[in-house]
PDB file of N, CA and C in Angstrom:
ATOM      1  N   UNK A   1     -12.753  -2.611 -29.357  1.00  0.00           N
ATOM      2  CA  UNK A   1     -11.671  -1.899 -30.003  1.00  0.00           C
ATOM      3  C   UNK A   1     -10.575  -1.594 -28.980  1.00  0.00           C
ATOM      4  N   UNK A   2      -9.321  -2.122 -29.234  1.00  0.00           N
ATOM      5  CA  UNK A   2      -8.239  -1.476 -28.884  1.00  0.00           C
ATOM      6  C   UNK A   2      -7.876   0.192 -28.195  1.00  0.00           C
ATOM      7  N   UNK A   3      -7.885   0.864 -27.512  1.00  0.00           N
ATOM      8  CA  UNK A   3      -7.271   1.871 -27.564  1.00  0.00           C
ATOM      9  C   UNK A   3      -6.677   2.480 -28.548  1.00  0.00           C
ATOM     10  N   UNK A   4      -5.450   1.831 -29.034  1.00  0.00           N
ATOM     11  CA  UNK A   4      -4.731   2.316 -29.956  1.00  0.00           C
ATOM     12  C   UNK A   4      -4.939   1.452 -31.463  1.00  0.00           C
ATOM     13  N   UNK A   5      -6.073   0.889 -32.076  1.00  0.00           N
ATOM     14  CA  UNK A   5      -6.129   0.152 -32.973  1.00  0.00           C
ATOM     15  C   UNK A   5      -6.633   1.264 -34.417  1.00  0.00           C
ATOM     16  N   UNK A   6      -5.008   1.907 -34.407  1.00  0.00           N
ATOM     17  CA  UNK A   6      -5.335   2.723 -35.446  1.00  0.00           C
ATOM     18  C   UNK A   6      -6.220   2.316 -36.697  1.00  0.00           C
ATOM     19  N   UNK A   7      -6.815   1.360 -37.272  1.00  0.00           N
ATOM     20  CA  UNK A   7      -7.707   1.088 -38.292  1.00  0.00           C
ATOM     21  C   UNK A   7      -9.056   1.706 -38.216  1.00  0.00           C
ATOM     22  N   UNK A   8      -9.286   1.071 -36.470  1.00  0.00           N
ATOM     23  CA  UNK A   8     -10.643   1.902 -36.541  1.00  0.00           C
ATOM     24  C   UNK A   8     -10.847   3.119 -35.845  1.00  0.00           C
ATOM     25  N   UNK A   9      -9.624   3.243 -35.517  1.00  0.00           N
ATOM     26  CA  UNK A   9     -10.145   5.138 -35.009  1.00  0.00           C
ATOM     27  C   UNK A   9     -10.217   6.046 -36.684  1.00  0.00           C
ATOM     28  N   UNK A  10      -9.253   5.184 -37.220  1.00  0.00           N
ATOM     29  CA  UNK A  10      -9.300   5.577 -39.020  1.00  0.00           C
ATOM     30  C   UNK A  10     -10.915   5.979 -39.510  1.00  0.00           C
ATOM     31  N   UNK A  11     -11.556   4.797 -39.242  1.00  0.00           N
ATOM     32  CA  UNK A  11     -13.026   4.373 -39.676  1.00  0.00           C
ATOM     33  C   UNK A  11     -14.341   5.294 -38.842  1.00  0.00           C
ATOM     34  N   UNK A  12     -13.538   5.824 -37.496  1.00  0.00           N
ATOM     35  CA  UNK A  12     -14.349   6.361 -37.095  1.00  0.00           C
ATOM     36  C   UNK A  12     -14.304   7.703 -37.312  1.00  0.00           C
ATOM     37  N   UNK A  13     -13.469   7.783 -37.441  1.00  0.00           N
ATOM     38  CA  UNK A  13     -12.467   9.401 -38.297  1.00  0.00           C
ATOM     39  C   UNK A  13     -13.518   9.717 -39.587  1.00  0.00           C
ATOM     40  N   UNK A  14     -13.376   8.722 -40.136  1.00  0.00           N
ATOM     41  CA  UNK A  14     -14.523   8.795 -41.524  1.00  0.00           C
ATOM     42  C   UNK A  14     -15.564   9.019 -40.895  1.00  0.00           C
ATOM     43  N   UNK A  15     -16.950   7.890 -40.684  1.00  0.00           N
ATOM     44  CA  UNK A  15     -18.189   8.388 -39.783  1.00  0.00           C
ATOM     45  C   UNK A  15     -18.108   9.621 -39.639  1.00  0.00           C
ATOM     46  N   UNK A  16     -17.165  10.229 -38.545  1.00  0.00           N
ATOM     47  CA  UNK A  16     -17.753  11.708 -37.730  1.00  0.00           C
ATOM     48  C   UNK A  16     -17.211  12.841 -39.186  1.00  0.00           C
ATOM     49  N   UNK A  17     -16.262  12.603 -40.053  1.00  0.00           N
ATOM     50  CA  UNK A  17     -16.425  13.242 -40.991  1.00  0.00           C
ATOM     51  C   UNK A  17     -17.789  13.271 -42.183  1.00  0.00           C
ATOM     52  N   UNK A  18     -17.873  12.176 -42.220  1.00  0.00           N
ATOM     53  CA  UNK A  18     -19.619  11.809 -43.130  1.00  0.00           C
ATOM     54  C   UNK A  18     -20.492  12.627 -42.430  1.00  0.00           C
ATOM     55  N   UNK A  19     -20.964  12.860 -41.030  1.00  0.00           N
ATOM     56  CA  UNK A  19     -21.388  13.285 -40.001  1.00  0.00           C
ATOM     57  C   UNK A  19     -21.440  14.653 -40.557  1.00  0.00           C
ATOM     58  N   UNK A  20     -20.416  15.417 -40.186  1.00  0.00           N
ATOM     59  CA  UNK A  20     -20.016  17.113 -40.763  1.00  0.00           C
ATOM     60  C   UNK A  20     -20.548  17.382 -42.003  1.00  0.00           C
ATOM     61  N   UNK A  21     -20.052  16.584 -43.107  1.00  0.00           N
ATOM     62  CA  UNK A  21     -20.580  16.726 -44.265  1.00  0.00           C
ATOM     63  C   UNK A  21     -21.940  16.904 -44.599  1.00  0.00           C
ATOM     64  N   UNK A  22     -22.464  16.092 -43.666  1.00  0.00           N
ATOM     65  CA  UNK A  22     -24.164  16.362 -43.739  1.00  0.00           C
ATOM     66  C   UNK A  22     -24.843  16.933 -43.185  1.00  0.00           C
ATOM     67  N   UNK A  23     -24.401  18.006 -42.715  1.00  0.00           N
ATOM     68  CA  UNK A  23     -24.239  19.060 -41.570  1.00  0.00           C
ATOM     69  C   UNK A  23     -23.558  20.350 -42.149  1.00  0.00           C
ATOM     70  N   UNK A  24     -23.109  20.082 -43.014  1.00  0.00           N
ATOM     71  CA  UNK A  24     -22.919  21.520 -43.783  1.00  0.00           C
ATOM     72  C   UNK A  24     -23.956  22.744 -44.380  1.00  0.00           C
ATOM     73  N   UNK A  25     -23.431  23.975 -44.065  1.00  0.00           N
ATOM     74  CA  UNK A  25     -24.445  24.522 -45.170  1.00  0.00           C
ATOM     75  C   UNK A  25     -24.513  24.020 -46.408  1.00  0.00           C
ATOM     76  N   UNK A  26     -25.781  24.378 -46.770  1.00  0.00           N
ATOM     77  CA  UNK A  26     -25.927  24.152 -48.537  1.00  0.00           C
ATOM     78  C   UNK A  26     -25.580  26.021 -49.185  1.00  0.00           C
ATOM     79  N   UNK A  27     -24.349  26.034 -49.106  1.00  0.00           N
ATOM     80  CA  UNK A  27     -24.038  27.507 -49.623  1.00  0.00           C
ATOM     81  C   UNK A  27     -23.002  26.682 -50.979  1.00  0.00           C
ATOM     82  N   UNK A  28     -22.249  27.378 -51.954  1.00  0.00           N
ATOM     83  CA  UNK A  28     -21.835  26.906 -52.611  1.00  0.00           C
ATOM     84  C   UNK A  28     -20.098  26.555 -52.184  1.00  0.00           C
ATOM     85  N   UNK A  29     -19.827  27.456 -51.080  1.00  0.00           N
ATOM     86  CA  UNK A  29     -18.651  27.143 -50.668  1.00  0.00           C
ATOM     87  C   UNK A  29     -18.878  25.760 -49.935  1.00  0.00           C
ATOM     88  N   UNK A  30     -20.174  25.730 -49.289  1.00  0.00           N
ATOM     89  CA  UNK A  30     -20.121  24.198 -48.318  1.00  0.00           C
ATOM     90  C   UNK A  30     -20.576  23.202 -49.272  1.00  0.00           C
ATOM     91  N   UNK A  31     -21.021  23.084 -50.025  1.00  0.00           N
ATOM     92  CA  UNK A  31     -21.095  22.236 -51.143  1.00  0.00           C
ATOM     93  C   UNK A  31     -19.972  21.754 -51.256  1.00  0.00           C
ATOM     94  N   UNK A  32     -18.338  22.977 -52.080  1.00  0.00           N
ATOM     95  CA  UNK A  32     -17.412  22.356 -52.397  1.00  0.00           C
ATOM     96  C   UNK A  32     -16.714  21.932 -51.345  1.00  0.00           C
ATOM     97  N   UNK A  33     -16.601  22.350 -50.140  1.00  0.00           N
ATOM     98  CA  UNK A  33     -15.778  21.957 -49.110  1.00  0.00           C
ATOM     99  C   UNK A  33     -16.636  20.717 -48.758  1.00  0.00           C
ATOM    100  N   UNK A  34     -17.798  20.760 -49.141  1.00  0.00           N
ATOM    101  CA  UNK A  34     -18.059  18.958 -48.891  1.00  0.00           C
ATOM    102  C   UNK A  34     -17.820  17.712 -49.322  1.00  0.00           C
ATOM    103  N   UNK A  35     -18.033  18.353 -50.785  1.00  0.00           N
ATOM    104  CA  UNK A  35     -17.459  17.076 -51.583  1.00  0.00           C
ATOM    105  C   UNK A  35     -15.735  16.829 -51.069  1.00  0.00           C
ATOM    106  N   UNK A  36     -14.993  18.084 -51.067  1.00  0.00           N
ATOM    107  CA  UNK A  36     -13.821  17.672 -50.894  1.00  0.00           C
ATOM    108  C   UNK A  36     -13.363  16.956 -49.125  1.00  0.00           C
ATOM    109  N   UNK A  37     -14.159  17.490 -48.361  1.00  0.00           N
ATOM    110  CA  UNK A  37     -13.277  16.287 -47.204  1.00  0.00           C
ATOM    111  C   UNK A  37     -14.270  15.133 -46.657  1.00  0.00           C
ATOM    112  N   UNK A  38     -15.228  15.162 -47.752  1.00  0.00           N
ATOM    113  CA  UNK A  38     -15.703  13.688 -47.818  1.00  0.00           C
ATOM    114  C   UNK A  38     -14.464  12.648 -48.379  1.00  0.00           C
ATOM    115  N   UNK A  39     -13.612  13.492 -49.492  1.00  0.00           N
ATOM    116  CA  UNK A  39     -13.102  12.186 -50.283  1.00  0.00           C
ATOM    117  C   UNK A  39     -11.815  12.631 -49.674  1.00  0.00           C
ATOM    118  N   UNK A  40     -11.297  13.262 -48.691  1.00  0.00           N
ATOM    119  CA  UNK A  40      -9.975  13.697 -48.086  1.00  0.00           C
ATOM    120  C   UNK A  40     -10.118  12.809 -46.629  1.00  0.00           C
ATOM    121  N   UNK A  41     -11.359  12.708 -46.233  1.00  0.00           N
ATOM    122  CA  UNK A  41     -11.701  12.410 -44.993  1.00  0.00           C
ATOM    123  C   UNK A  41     -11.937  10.801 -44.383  1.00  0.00           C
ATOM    124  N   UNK A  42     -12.052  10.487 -45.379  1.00  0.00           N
ATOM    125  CA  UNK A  42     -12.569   8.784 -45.682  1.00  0.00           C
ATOM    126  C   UNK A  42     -11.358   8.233 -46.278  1.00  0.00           C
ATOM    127  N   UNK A  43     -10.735   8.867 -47.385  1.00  0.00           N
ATOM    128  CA  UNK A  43      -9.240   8.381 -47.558  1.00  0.00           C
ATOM    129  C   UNK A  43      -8.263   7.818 -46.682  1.00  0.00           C
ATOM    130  N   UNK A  44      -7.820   8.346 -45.767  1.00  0.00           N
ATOM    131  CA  UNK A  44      -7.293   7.852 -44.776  1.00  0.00           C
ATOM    132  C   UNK A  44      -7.443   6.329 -44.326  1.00  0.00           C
ATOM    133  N   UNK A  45      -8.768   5.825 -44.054  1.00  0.00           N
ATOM    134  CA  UNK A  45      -8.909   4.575 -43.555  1.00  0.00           C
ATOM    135  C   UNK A  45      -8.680   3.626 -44.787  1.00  0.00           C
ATOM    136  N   UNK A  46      -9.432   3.786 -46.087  1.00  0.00           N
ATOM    137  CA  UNK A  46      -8.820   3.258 -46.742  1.00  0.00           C
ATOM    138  C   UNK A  46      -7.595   2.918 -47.476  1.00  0.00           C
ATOM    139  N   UNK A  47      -7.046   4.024 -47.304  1.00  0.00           N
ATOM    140  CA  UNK A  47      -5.547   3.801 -47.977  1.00  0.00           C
ATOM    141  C   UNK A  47      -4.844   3.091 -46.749  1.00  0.00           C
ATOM    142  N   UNK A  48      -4.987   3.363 -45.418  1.00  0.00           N
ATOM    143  CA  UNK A  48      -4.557   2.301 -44.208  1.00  0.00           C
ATOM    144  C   UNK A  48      -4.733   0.593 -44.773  1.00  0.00           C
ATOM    145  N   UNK A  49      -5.884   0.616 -44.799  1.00  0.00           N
ATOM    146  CA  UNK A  49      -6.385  -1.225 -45.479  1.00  0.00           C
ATOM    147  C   UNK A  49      -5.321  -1.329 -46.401  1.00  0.00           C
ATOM    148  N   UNK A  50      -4.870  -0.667 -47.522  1.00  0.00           N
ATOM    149  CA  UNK A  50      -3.712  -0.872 -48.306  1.00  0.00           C
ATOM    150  C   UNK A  50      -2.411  -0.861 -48.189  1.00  0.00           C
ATOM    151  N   UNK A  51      -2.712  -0.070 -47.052  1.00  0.00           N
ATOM    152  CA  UNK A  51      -0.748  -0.298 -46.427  1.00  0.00           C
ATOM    153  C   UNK A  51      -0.529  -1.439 -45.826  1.00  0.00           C
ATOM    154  N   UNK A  52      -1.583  -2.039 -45.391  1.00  0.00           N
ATOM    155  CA  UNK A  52      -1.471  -3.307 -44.829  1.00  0.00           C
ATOM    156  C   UNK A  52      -1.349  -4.610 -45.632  1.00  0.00           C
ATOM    157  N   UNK A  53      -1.298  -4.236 -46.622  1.00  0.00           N
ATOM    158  CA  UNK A  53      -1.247  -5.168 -47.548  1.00  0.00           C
ATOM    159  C   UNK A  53       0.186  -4.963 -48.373  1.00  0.00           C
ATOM    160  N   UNK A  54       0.530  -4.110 -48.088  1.00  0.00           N
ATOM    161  CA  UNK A  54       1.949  -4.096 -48.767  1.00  0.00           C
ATOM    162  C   UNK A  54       2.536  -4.904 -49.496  1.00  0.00           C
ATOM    163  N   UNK A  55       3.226  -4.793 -50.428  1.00  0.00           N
ATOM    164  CA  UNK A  55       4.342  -5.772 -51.408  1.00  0.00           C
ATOM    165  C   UNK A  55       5.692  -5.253 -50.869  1.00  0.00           C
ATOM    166  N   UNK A  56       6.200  -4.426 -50.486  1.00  0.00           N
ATOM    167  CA  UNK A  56       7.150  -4.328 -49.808  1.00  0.00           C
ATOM    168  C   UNK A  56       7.405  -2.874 -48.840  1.00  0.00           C
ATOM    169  N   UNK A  57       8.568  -2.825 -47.804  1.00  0.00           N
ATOM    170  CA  UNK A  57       8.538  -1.597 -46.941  1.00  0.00           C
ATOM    171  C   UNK A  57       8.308  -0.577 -47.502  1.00  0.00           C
ATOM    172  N   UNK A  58       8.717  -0.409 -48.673  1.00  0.00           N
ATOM    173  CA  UNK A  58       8.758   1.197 -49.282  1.00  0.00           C
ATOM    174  C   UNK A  58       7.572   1.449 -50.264  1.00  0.00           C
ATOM    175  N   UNK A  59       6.768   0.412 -50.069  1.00  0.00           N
ATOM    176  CA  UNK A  59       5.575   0.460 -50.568  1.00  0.00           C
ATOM    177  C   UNK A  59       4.583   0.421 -49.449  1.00  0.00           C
ATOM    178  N   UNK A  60       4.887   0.095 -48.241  1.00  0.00           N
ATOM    179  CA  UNK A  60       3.933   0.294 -46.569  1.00  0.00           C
ATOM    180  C   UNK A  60       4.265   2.141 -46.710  1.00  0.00           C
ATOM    181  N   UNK A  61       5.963   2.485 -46.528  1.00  0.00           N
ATOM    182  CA  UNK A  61       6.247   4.105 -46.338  1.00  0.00           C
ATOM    183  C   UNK A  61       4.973   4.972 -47.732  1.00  0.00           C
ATOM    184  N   UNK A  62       5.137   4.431 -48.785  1.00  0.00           N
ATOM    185  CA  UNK A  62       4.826   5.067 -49.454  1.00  0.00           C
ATOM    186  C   UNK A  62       2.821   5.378 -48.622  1.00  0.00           C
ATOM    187  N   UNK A  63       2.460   4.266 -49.528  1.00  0.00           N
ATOM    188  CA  UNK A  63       0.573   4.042 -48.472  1.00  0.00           C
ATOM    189  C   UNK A  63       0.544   5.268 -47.382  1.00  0.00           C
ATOM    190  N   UNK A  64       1.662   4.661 -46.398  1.00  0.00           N
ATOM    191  CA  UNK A  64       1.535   5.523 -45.109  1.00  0.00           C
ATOM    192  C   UNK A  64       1.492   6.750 -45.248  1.00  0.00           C
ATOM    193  N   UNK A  65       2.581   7.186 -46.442  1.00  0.00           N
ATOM    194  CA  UNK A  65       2.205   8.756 -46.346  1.00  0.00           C
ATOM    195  C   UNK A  65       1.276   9.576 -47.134  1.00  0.00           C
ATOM    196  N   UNK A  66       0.664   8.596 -47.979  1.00  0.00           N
ATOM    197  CA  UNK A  66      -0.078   8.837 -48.502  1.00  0.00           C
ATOM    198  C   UNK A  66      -1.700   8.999 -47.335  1.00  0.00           C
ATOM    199  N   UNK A  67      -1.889   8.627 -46.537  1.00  0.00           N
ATOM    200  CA  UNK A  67      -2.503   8.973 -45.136  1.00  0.00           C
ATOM    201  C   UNK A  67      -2.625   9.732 -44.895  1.00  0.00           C
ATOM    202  N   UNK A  68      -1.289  10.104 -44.588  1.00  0.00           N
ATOM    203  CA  UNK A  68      -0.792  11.462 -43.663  1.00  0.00           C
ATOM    204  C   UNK A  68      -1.224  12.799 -44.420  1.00  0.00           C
ATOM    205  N   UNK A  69      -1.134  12.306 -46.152  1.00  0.00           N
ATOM    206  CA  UNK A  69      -1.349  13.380 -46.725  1.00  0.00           C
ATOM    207  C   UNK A  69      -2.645  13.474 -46.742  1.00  0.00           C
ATOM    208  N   UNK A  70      -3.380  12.829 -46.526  1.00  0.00           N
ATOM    209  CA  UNK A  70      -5.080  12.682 -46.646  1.00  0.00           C
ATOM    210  C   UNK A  70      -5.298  13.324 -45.027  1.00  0.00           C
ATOM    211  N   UNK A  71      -5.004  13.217 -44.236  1.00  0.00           N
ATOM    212  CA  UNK A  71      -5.185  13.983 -43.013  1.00  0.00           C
ATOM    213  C   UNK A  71      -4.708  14.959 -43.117  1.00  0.00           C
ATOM    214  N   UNK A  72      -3.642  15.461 -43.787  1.00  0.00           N
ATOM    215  CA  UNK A  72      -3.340  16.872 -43.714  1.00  0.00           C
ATOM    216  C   UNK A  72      -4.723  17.957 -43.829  1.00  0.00           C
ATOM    217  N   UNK A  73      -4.613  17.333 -45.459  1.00  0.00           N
ATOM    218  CA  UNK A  73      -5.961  18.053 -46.176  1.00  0.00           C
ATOM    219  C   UNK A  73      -6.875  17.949 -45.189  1.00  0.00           C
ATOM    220  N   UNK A  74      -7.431  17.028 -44.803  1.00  0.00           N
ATOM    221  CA  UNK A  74      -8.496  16.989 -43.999  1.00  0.00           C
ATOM    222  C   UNK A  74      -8.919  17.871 -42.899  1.00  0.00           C
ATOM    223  N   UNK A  75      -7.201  17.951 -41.933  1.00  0.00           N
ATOM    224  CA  UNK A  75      -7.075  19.133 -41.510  1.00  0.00           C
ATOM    225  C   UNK A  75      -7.997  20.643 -42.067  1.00  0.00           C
ATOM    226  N   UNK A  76      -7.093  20.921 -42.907  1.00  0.00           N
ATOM    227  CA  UNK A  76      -7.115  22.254 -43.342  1.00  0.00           C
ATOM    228  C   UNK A  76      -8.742  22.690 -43.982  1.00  0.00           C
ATOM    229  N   UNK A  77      -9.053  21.881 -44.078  1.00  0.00           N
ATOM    230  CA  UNK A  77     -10.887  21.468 -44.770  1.00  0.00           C
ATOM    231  C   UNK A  77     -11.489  22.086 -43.489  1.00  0.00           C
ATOM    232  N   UNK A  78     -11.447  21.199 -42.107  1.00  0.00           N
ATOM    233  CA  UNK A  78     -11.948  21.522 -41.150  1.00  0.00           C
ATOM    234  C   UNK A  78     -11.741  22.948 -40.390  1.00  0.00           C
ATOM    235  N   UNK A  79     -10.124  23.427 -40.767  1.00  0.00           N
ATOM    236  CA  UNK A  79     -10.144  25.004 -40.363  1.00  0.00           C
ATOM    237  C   UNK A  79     -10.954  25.231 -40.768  1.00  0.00           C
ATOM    238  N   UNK A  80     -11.111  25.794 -42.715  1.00  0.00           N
ATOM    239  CA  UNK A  80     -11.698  26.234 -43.260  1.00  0.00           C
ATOM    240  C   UNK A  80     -12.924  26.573 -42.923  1.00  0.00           C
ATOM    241  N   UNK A  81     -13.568  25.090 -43.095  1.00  0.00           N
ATOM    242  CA  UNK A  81     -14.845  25.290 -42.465  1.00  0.00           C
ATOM    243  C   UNK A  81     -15.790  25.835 -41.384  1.00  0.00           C
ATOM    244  N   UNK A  82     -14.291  26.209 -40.139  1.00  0.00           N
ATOM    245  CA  UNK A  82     -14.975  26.321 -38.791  1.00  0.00           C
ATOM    246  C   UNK A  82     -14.411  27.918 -39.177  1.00  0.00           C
ATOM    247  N   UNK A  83     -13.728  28.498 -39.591  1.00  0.00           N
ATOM    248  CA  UNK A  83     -13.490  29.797 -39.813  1.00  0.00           C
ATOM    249  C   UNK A  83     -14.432  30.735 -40.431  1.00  0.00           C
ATOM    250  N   UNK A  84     -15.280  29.765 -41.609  1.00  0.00           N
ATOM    251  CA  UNK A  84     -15.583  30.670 -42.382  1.00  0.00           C
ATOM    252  C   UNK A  84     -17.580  29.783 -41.657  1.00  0.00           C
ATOM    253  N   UNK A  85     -17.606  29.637 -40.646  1.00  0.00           N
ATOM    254  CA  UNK A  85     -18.426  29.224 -39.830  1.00  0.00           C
ATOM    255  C   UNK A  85     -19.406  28.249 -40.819  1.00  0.00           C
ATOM    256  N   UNK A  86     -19.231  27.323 -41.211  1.00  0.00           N
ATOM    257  CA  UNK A  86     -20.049  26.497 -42.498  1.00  0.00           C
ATOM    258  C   UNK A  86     -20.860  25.269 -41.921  1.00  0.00           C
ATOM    259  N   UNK A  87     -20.388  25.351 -40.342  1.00  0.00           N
ATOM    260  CA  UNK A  87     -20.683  24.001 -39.858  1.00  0.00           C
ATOM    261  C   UNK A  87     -21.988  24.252 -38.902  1.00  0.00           C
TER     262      UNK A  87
END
């Protein structure tokens, strides 16, 4: 792997999130915060595979930020979680 071969730091981004997830409490808050940055957390790499496939630039911009928005969340999942100590 590349250094910078954003696809699979994407992919590995997922893994160590799958990782957490299964590593959560079983409380009902870590339940829902699991399901949700399982599918916030793994998003990312896949919607990458689709930007790469583009039909045109403003359909790569669009994909792309659609990413960004999947890492946001993902973000804020992981505060959550480490705040309200779940991990």
């Amino acid at each position: 792997m590349k250094k910078f071969d954003l696809h699979e730091r994407l992919i590995d981004f997922a893994v160590e999130i799958i990782t957490i997830t299964d590593n959560l409490k079983a409380t009902k808050a870590g339940n829902h915060l699991s399901g949700q940055i399982v599918r916030s957390g793994t998003s990312p790499s896949l919607n990458y595979s689709e930007a790469q496939s583009a039909e045109s630039r403003n359909d790569f911009i669009h994909k792309m930020s659609v990413v960004l928005k999947e890492l946001r969340e993902t973000h804020s999942c992981l505060k959550i979680i480490n705040r309200a100590k779940l991990y």
